[in-house]
N, C-alpha and C. Protein backbone atom coordinates (compact mmCIF):
# COMPACT_ATOMS: atom_id res chain seq x y z
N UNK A 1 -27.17 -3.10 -30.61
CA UNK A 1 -27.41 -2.03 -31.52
C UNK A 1 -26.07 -1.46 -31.94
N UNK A 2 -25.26 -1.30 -33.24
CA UNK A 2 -24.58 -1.10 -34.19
C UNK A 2 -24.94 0.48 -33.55
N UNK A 3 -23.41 1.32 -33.77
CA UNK A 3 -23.19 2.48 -33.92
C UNK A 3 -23.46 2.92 -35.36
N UNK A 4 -23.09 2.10 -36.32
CA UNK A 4 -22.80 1.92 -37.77
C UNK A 4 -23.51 1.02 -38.02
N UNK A 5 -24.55 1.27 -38.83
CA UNK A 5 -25.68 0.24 -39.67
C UNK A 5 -25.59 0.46 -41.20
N UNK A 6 -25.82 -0.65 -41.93
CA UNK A 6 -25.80 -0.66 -43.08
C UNK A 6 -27.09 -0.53 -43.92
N UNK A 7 -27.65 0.02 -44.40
CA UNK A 7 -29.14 0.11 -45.36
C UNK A 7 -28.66 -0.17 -46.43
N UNK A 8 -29.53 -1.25 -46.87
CA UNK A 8 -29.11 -1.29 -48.87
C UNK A 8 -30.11 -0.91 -49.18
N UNK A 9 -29.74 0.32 -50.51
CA UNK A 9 -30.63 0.85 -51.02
C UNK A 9 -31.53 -0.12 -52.23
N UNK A 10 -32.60 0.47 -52.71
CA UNK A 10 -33.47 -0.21 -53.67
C UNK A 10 -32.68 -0.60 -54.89
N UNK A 11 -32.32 -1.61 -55.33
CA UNK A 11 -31.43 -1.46 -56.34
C UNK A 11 -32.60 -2.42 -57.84
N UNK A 12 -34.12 -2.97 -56.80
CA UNK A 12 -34.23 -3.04 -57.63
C UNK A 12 -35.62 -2.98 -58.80
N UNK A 13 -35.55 -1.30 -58.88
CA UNK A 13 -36.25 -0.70 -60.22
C UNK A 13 -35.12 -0.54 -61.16
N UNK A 14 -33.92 0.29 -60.55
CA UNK A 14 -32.98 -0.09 -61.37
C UNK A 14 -32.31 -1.45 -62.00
N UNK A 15 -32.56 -2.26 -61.81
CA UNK A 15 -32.57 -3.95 -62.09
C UNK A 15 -33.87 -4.12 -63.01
N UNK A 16 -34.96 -3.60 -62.75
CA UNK A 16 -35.89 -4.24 -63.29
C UNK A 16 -36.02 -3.83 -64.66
N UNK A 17 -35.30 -2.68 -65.32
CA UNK A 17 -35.45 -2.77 -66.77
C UNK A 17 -34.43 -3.61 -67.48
N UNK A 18 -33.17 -4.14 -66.97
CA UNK A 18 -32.62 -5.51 -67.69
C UNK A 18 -33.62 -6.65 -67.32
N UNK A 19 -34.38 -6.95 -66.80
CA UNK A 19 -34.72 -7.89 -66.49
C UNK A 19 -36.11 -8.26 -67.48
N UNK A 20 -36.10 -9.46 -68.19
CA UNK A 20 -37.25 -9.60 -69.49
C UNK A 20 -38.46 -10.07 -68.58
N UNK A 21 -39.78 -10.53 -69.41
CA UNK A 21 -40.74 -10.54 -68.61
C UNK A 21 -40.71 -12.38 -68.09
N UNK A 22 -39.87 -13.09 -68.30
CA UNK A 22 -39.32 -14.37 -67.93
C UNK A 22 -38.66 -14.09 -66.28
N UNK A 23 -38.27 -12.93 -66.01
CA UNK A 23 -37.44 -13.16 -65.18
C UNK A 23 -36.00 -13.33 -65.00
N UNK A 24 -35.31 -13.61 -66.05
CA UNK A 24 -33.75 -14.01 -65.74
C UNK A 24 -33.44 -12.76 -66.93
N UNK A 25 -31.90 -13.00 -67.18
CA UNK A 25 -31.62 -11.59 -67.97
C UNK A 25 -31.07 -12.62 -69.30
N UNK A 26 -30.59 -11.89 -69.80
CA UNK A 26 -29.49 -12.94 -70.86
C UNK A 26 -28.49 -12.16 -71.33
N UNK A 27 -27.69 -13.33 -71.41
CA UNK A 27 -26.27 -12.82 -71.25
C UNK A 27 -25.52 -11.55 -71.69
N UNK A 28 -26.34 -11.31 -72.88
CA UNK A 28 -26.23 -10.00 -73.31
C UNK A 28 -26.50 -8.77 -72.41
N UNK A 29 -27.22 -9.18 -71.85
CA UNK A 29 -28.11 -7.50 -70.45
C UNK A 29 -27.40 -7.74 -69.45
N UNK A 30 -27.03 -9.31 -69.10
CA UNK A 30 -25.98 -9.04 -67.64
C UNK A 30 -24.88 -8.66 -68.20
N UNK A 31 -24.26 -8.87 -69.28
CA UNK A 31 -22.76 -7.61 -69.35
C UNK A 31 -22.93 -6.36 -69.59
N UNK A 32 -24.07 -5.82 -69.90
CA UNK A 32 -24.57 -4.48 -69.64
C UNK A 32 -24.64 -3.73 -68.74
N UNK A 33 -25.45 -4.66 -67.72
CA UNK A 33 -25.76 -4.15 -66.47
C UNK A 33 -24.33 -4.19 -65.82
N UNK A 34 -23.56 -5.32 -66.16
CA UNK A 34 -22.26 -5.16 -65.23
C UNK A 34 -21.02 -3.78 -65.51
N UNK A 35 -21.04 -3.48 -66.99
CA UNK A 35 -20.63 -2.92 -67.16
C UNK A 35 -21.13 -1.16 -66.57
N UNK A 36 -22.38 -0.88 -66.57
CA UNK A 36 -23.15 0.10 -66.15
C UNK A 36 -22.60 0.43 -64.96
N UNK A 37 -22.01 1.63 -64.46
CA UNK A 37 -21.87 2.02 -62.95
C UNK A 37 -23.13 2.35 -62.43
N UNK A 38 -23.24 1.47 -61.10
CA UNK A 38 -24.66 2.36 -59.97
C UNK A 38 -24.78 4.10 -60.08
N UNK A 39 -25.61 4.14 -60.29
CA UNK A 39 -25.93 5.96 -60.14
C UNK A 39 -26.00 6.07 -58.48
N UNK A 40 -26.57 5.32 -57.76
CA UNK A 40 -26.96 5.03 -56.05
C UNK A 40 -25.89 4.16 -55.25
N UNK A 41 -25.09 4.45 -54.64
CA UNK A 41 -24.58 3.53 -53.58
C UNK A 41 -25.20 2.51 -53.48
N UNK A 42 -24.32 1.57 -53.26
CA UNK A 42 -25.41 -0.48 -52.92
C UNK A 42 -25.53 -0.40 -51.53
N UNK A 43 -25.31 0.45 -50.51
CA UNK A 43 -25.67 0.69 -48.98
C UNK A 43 -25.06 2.06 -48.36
N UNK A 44 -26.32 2.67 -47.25
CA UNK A 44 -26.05 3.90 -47.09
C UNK A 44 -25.42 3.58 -45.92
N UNK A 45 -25.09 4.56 -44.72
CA UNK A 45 -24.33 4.34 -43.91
C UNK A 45 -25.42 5.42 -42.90
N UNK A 46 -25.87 4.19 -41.87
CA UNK A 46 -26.89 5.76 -40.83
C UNK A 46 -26.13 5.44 -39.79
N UNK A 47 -25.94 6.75 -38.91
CA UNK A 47 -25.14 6.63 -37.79
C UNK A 47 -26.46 6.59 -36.80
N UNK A 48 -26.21 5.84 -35.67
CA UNK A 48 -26.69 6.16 -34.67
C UNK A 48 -26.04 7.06 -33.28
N UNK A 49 -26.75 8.36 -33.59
CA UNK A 49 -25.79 9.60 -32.66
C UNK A 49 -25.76 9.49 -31.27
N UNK A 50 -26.91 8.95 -30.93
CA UNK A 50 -27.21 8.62 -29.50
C UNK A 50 -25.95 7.53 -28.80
N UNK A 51 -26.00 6.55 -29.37
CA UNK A 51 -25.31 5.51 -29.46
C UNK A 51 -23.33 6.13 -29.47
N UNK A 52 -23.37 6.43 -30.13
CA UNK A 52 -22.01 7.07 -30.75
C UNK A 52 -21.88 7.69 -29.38
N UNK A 53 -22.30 8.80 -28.91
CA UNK A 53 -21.87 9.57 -27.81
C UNK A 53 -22.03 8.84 -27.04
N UNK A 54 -22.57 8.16 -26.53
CA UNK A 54 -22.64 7.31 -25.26
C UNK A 54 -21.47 6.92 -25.15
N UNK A 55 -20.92 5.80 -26.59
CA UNK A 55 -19.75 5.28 -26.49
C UNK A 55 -18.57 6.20 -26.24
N UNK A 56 -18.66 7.05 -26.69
CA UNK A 56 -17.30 8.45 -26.55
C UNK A 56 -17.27 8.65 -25.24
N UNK A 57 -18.29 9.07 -25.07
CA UNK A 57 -18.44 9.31 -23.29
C UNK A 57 -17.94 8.03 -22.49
N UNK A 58 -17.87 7.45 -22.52
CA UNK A 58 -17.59 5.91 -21.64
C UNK A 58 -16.26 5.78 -21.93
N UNK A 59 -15.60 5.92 -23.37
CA UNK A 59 -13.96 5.72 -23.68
C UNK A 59 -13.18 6.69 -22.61
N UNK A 60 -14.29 7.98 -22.80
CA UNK A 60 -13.46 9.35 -22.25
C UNK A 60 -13.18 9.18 -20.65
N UNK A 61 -14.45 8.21 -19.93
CA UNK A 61 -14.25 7.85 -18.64
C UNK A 61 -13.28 6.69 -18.42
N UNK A 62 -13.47 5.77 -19.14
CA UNK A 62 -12.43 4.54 -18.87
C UNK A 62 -10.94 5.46 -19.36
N UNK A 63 -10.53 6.43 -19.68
CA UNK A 63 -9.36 6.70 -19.80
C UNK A 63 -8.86 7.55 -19.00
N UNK A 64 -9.91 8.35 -18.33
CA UNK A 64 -9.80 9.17 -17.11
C UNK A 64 -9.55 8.30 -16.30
N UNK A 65 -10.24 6.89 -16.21
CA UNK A 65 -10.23 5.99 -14.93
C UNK A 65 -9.04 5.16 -14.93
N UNK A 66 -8.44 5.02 -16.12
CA UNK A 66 -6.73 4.49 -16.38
C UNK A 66 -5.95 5.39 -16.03
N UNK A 67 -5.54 6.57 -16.61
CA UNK A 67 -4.88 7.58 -15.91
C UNK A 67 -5.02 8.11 -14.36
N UNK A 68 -6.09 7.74 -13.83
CA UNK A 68 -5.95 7.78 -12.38
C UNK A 68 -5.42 6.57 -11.68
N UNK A 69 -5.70 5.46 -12.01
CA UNK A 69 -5.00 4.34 -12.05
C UNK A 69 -3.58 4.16 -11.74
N UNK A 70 -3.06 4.98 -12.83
CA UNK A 70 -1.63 5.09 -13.05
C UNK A 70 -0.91 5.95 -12.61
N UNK A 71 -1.59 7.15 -11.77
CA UNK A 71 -1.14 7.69 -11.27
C UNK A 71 -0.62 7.16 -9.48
N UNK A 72 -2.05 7.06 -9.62
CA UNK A 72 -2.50 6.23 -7.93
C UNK A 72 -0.84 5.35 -7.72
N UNK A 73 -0.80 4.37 -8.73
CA UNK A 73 -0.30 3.29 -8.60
C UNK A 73 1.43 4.34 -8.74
N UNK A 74 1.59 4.96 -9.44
CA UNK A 74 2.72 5.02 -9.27
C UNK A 74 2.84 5.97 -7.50
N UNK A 75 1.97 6.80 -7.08
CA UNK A 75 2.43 7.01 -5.88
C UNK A 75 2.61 6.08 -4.90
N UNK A 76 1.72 5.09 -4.77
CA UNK A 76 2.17 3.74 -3.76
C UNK A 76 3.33 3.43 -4.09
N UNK A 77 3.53 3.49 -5.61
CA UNK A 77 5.15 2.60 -5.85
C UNK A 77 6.18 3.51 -5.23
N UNK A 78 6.10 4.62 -4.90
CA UNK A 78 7.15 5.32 -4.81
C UNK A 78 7.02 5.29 -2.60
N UNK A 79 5.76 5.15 -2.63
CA UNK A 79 5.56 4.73 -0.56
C UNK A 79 6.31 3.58 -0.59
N UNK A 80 5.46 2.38 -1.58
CA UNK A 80 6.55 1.36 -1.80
C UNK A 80 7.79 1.16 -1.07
N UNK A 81 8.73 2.15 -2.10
CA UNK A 81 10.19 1.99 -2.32
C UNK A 81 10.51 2.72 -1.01
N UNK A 82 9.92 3.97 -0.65
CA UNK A 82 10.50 4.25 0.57
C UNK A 82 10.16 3.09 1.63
N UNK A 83 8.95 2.64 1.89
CA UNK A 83 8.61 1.66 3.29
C UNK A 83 9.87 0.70 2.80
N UNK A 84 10.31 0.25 1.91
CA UNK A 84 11.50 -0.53 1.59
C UNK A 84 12.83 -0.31 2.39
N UNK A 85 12.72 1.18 1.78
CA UNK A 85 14.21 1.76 2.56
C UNK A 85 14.19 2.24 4.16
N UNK A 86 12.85 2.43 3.96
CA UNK A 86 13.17 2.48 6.33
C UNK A 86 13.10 1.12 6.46
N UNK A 87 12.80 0.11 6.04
CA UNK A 87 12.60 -1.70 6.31
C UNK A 87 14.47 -1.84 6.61
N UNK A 88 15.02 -1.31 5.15
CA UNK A 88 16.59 -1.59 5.44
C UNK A 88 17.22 -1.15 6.43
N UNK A 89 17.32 0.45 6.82
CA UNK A 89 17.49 1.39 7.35
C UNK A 89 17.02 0.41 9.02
N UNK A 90 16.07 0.05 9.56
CA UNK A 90 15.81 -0.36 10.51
C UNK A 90 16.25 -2.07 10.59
N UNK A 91 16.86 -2.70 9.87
CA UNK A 91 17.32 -3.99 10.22
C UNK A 91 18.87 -3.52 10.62
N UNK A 92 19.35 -2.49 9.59
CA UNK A 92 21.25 -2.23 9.59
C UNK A 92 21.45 -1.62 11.39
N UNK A 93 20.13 -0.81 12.10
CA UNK A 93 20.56 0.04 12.81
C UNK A 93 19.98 -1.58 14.62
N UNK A 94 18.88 -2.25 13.94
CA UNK A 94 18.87 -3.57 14.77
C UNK A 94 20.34 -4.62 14.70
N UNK A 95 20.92 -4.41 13.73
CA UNK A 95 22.56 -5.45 13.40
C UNK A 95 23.40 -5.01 14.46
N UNK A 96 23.42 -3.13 14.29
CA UNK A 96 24.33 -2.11 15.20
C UNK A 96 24.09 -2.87 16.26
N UNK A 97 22.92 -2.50 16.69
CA UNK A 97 22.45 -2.74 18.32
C UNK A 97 22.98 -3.79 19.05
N UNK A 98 22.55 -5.63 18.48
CA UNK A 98 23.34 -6.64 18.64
C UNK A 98 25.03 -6.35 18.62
N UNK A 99 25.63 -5.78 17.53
CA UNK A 99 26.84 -6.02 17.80
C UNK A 99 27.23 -4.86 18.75
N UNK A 100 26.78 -4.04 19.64
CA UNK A 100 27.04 -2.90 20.10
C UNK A 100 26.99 -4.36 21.45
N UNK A 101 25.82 -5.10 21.86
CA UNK A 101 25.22 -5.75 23.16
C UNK A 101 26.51 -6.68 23.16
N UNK A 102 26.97 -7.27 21.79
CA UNK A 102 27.87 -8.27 22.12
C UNK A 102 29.00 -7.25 22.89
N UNK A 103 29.07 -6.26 22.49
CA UNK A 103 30.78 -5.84 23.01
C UNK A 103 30.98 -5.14 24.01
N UNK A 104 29.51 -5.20 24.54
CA UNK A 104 29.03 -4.30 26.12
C UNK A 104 29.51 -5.96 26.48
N UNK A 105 28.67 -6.67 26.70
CA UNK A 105 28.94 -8.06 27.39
C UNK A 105 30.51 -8.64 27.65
N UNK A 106 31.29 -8.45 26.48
CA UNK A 106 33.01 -8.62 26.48
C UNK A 106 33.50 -7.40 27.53
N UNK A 107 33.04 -6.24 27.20
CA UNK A 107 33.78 -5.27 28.18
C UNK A 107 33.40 -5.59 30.05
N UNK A 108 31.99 -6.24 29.96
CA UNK A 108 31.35 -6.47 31.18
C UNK A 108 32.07 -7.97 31.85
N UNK A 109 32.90 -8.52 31.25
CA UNK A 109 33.49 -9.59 31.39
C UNK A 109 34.07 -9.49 32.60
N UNK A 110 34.30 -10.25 33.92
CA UNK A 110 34.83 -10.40 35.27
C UNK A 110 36.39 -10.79 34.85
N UNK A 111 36.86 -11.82 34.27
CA UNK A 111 38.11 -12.15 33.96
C UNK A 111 38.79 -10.69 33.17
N UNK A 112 38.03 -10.21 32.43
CA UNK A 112 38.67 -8.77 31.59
C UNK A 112 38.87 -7.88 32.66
N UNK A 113 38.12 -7.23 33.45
CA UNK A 113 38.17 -6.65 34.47
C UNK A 113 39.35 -6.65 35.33
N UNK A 114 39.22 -8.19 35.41
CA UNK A 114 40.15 -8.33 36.61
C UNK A 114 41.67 -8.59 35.84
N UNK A 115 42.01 -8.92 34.80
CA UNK A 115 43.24 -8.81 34.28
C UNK A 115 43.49 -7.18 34.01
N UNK A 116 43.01 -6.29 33.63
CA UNK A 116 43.05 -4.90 33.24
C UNK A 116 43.70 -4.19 34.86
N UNK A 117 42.72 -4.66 36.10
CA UNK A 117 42.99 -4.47 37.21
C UNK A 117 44.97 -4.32 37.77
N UNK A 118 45.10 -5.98 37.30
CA UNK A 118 46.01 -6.84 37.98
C UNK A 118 47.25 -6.18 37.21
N UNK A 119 47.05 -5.97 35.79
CA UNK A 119 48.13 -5.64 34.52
C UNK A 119 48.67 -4.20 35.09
N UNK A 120 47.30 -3.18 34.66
CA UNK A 120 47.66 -1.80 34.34
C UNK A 120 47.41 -0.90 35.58
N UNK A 121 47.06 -1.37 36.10
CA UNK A 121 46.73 -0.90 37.60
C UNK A 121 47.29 -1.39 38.51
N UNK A 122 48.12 -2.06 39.03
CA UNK A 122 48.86 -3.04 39.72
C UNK A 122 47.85 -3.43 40.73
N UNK A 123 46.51 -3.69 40.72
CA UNK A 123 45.82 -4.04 42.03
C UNK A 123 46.10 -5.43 41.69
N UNK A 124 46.07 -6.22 43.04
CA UNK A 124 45.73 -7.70 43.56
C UNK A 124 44.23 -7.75 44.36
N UNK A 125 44.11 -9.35 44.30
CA UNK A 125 43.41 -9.66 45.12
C UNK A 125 43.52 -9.92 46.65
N UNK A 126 43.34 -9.19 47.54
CA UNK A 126 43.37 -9.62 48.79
C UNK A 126 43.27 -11.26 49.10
N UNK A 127 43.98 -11.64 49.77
CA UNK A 127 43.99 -13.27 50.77
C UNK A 127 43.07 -13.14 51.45
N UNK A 128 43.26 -12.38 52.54
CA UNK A 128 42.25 -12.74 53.27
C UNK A 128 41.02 -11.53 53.46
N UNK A 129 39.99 -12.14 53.74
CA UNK A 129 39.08 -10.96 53.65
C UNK A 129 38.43 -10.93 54.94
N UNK A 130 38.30 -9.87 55.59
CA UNK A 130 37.61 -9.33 56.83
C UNK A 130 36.68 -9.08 56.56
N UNK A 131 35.29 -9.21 57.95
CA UNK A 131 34.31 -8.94 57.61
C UNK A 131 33.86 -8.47 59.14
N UNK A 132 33.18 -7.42 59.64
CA UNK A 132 33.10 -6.94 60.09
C UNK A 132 31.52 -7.01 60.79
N UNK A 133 30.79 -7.43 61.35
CA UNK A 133 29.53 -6.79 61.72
C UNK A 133 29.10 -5.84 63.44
N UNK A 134 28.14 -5.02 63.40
CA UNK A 134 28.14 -4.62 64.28
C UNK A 134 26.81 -4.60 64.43
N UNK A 135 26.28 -5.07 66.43
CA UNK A 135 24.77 -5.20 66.65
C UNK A 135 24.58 -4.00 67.50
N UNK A 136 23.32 -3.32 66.98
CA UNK A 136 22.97 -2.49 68.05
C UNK A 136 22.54 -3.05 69.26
């Protein structure tokens, strides 16, 4: 069902006085008639109102329902971009960590230790080592 329908009006009583009792016109009455402007429109225009608002109503929702859409969507985009930036934020501060473990492990080093000892501290290693036990 057309919002917009077309009716053609009766055009023909107005037709029917060029027209002889044969039926066809002659050539003389069809440049008459052509020349003649319609007094009546050749189709009226009926709206269907029911129809019409329905459709308005439905545009007015599908555009309410796009603009929420677009709203929606841009707030995720913006959770998005942050869950992005704690994603970065938490790999740079996991990189720290590793290179923090590597340089605990170098400082935890027995040979480092013991040169730091031997250098700047003048300790040695004892020769011989005593050991002591006692039984009740």
């Amino acid at each position: 069902m057309l919002a917009r329908q077309e009716a053609y009006a009766d055009h023909d009583e107005a037709q029917a006085d060029g027209i002889n009792h044969t039926g066809t016109l002659t050539a003389e009455e069809e440049r008459e008639l052509l020349r003649e402007t319609p007094k009546e429109p050749l189709f009226t225009t009926v709206l269907n109102r029911p129809l019409r608002s329905h459709c308005q109503t439905l545009f007015l929702v599908v555009a309410a329902l796009a603009m929420l859409v677009t709203v929606c969507s841009g707030i995720s985009a913006s959770r998005g971009y942050a869950l992005i930036e704690v994603q970065r934020e938490a790999d740079r501060i996991e990189q720290e960590n590793e290179r923090l473990a590597i340089e605990i492990a170098k400082l935890k080093n027995p040979q480092r230790i013991k040169s730091i000892a031997e250098t700047e501290l003048g300790m040695s290693v004892p020769k011989k080592t005593y050991f002591s036990h006692e039984e009740k």
